[in-house]
Protein backbone atom coordinates (compact mmCIF):
# COMPACT_ATOMS: atom_id res chain seq x y z
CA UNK A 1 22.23 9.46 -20.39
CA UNK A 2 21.93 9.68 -23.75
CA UNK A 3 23.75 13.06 -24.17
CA UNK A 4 21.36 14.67 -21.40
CA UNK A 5 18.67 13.77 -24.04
CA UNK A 6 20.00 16.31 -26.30
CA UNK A 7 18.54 19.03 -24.13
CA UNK A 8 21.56 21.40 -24.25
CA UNK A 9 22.32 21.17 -28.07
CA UNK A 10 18.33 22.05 -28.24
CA UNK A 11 18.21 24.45 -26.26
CA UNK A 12 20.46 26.73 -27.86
CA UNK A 13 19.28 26.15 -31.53
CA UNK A 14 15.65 26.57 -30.71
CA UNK A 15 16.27 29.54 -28.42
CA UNK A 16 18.19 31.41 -31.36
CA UNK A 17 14.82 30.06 -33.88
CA UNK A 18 12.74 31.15 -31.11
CA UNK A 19 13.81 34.87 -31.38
CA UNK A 20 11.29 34.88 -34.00
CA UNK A 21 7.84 35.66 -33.02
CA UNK A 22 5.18 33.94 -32.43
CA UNK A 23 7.57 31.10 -31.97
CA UNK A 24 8.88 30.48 -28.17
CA UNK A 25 10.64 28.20 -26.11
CA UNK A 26 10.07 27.05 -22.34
CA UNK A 27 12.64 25.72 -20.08
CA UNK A 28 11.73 24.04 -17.02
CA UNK A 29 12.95 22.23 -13.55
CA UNK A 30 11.56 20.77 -10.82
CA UNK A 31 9.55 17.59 -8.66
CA UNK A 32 8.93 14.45 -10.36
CA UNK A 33 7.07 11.47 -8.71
CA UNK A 34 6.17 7.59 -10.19
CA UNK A 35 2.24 7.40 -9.73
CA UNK A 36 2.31 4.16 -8.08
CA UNK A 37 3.42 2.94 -4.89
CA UNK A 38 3.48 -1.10 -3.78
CA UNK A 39 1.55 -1.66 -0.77
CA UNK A 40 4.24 -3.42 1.33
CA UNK A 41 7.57 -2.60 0.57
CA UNK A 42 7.72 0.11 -1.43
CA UNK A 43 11.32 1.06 -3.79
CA UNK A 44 9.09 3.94 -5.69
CA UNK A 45 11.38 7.20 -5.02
CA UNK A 46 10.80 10.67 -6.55
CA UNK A 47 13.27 12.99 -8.51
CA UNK A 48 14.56 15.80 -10.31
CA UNK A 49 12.61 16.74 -13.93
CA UNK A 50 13.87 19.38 -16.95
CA UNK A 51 12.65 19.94 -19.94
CA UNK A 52 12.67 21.95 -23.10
CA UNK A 53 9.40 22.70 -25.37
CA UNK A 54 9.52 24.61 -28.63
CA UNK A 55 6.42 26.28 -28.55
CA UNK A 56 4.17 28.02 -31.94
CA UNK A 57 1.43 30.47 -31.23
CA UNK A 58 -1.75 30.20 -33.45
CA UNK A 59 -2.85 33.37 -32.60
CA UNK A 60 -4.00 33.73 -36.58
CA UNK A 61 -6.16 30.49 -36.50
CA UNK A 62 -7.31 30.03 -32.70
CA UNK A 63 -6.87 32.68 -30.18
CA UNK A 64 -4.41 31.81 -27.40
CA UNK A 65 -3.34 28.14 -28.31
CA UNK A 66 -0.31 27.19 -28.50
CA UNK A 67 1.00 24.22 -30.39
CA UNK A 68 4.51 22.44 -29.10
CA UNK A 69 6.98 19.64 -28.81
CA UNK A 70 7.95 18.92 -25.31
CA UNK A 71 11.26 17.00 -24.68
CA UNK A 72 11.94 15.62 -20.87
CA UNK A 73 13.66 13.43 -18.34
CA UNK A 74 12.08 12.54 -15.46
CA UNK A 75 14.76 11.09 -13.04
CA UNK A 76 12.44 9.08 -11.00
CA UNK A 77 12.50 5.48 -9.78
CA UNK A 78 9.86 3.69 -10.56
CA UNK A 79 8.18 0.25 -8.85
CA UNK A 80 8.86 -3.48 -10.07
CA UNK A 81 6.18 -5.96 -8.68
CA UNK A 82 5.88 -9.44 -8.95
CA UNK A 83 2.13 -10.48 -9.83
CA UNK A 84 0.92 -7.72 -7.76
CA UNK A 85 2.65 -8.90 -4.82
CA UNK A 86 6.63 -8.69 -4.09
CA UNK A 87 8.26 -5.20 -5.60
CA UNK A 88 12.17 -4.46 -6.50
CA UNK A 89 13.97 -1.76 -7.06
CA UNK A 90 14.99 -0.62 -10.47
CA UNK A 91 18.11 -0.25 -12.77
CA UNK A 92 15.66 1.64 -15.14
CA UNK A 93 17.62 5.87 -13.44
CA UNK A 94 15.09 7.92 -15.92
CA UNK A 95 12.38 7.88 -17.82
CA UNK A 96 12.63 10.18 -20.82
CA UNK A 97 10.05 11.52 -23.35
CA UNK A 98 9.02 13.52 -26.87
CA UNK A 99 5.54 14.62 -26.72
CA UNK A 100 3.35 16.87 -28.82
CA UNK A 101 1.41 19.48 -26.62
CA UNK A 102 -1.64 21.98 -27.49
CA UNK A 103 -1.85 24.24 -24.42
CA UNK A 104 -4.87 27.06 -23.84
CA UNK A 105 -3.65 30.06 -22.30
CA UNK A 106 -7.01 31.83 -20.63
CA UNK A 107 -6.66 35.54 -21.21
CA UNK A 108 -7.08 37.38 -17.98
CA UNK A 109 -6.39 40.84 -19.06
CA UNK A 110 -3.48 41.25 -16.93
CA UNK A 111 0.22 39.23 -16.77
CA UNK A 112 -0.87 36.49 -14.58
CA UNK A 113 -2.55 33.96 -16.85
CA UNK A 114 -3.60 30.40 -16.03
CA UNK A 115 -3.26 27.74 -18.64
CA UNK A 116 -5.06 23.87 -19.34
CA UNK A 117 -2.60 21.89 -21.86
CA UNK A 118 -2.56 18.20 -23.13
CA UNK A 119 -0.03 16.19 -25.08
CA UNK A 120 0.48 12.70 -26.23
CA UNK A 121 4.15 11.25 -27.60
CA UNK A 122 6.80 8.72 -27.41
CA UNK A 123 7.91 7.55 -23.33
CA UNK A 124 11.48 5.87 -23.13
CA UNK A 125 13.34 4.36 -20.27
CA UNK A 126 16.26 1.50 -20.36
CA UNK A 127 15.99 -1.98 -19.30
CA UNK A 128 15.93 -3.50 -16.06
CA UNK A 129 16.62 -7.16 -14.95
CA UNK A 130 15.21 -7.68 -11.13
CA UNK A 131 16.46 -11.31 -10.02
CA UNK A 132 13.99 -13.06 -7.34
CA UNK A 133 14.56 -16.88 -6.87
CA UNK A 134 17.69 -17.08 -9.06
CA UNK A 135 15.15 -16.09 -11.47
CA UNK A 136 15.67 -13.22 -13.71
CA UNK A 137 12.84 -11.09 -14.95
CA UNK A 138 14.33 -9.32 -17.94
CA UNK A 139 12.39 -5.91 -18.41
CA UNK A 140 12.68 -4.48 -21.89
CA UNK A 141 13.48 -1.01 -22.95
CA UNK A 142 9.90 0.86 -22.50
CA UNK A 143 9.04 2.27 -26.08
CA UNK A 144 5.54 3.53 -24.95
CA UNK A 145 2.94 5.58 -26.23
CA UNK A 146 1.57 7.91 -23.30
CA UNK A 147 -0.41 10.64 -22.76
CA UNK A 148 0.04 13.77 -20.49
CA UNK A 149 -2.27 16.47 -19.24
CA UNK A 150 -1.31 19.81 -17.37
CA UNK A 151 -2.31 22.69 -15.39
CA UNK A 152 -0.21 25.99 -15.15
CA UNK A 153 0.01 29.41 -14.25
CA UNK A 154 2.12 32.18 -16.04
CA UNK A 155 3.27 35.50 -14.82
CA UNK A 156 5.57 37.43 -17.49
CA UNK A 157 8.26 35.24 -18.81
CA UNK A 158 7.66 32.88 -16.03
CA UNK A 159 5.26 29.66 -15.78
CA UNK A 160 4.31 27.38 -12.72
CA UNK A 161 3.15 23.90 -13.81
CA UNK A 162 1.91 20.43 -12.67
CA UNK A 163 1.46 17.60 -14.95
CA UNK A 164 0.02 13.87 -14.99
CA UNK A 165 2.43 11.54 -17.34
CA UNK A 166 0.21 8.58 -18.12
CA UNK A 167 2.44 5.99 -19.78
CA UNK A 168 1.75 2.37 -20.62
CA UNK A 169 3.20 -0.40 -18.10
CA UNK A 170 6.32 -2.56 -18.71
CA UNK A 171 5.84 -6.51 -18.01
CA UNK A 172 7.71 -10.07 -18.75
CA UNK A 173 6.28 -13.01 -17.92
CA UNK A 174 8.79 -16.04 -17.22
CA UNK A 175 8.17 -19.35 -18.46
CA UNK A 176 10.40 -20.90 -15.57
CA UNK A 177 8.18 -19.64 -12.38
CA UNK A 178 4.61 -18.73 -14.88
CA UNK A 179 5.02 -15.10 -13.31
CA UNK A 180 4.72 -11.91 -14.32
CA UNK A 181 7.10 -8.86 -13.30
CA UNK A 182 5.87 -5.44 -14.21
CA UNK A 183 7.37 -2.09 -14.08
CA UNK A 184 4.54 1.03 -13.86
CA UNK A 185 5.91 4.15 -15.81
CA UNK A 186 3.47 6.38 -14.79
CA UNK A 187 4.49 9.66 -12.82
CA UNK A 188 3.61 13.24 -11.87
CA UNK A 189 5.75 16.60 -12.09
CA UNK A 190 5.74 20.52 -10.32
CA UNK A 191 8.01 22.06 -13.00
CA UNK A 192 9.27 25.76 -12.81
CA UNK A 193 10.29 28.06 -15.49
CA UNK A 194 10.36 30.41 -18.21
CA UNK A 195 9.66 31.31 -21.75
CA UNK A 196 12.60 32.71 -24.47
CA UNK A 197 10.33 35.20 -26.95
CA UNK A 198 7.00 34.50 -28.02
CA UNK A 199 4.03 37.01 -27.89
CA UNK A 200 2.87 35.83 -24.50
């Protein structure tokens, strides 16, 4: 899975950059779950989420926003549908993702501190070929631009999360049946976790 998206190898050279303040790094795990469910038979299922974000503080330009790269895998199974009508299940086992995040930590005056954040970035996942007919719909690798938008809590070292993942659909139309299978990429996450250094 394409070296656990590189998490591990990350994880230890940003946590030994991070040491130096204001720069930080957050690891999280938890719920992930596609956006989109078919309205008869349904394949959509949810799944486990981690990530890793090397965070900067800009403490010296704007007051408590932070500026960061977040790297995930979202092991969720998302929907195939055929022209809005029959759905599959997928090959496609994760859908991974780089994205560059600006969150706003609100300054409560004490160590529990809510946070607003947005990103946008890059939103992989591998091919899938659903077969209906003795037809094959061949879904490319996804290559999409998305956006995400978040809402959090922190307490010390340790952050509560949920996210929105808004990435761009997959589709193939066949010339042999003139329909169109799509795959929605789209999903939500409840991440837990914690922050290495950093100022806050």
């Amino acid at each position: 899975m394409r070296k656990l998206f590189l998490l591990f190898l990350l994880q230890i050279s940003f946590a030994g950059f991070a040491q130096k303040k204001p720069f930080k790094v957050t690891i999280a795990g938890g719920f992930s779950d596609p956006t989109y469910r078919a309205p008869k038979t349904d394949f959509a299922k949810a799944g486990f989420v981690y990530s890793l974000e090397p965070q900067y503080e800009l403490d010296k330009f704007i007051k408590n926003l932070d500026l960061g790269f977040r790297l995930e895998q979202a092991f969720v199974q998302r929907t195939e549908y055929l022209d809005n009508n029959l759905s599959f299940p997928t090959q496609t086992k994760s859908i991974m993702s780089g994205v560059l995040t600006a969150n706003y930590v609100v300054n409560t005056g004490s160590a529990l501190k809510p946070y607003i954040g947005a990103g946008i970035g890059l939103y992989y996942a591998e091919k899938s070929t659903p077969i209906y007919n003795s037809i094959s719909y061949p879904l490319p690798v996804t290559a999409n631009l998305g956006g995400m938008g978040r809402l959090g809590i922190k307490y010390k070292i340790w952050h509560l999360e949920a996210a929105y993942n808004l990435v761009g659909d997959t589709s193939v139309k066949t010339a042999t049946s003139g329909l169109t299978m799509t795959a929605d990429n789209s999903y939500l996450t409840v991440k837990a976790g914690l922050t290495i250094a950093g100022n806050r």
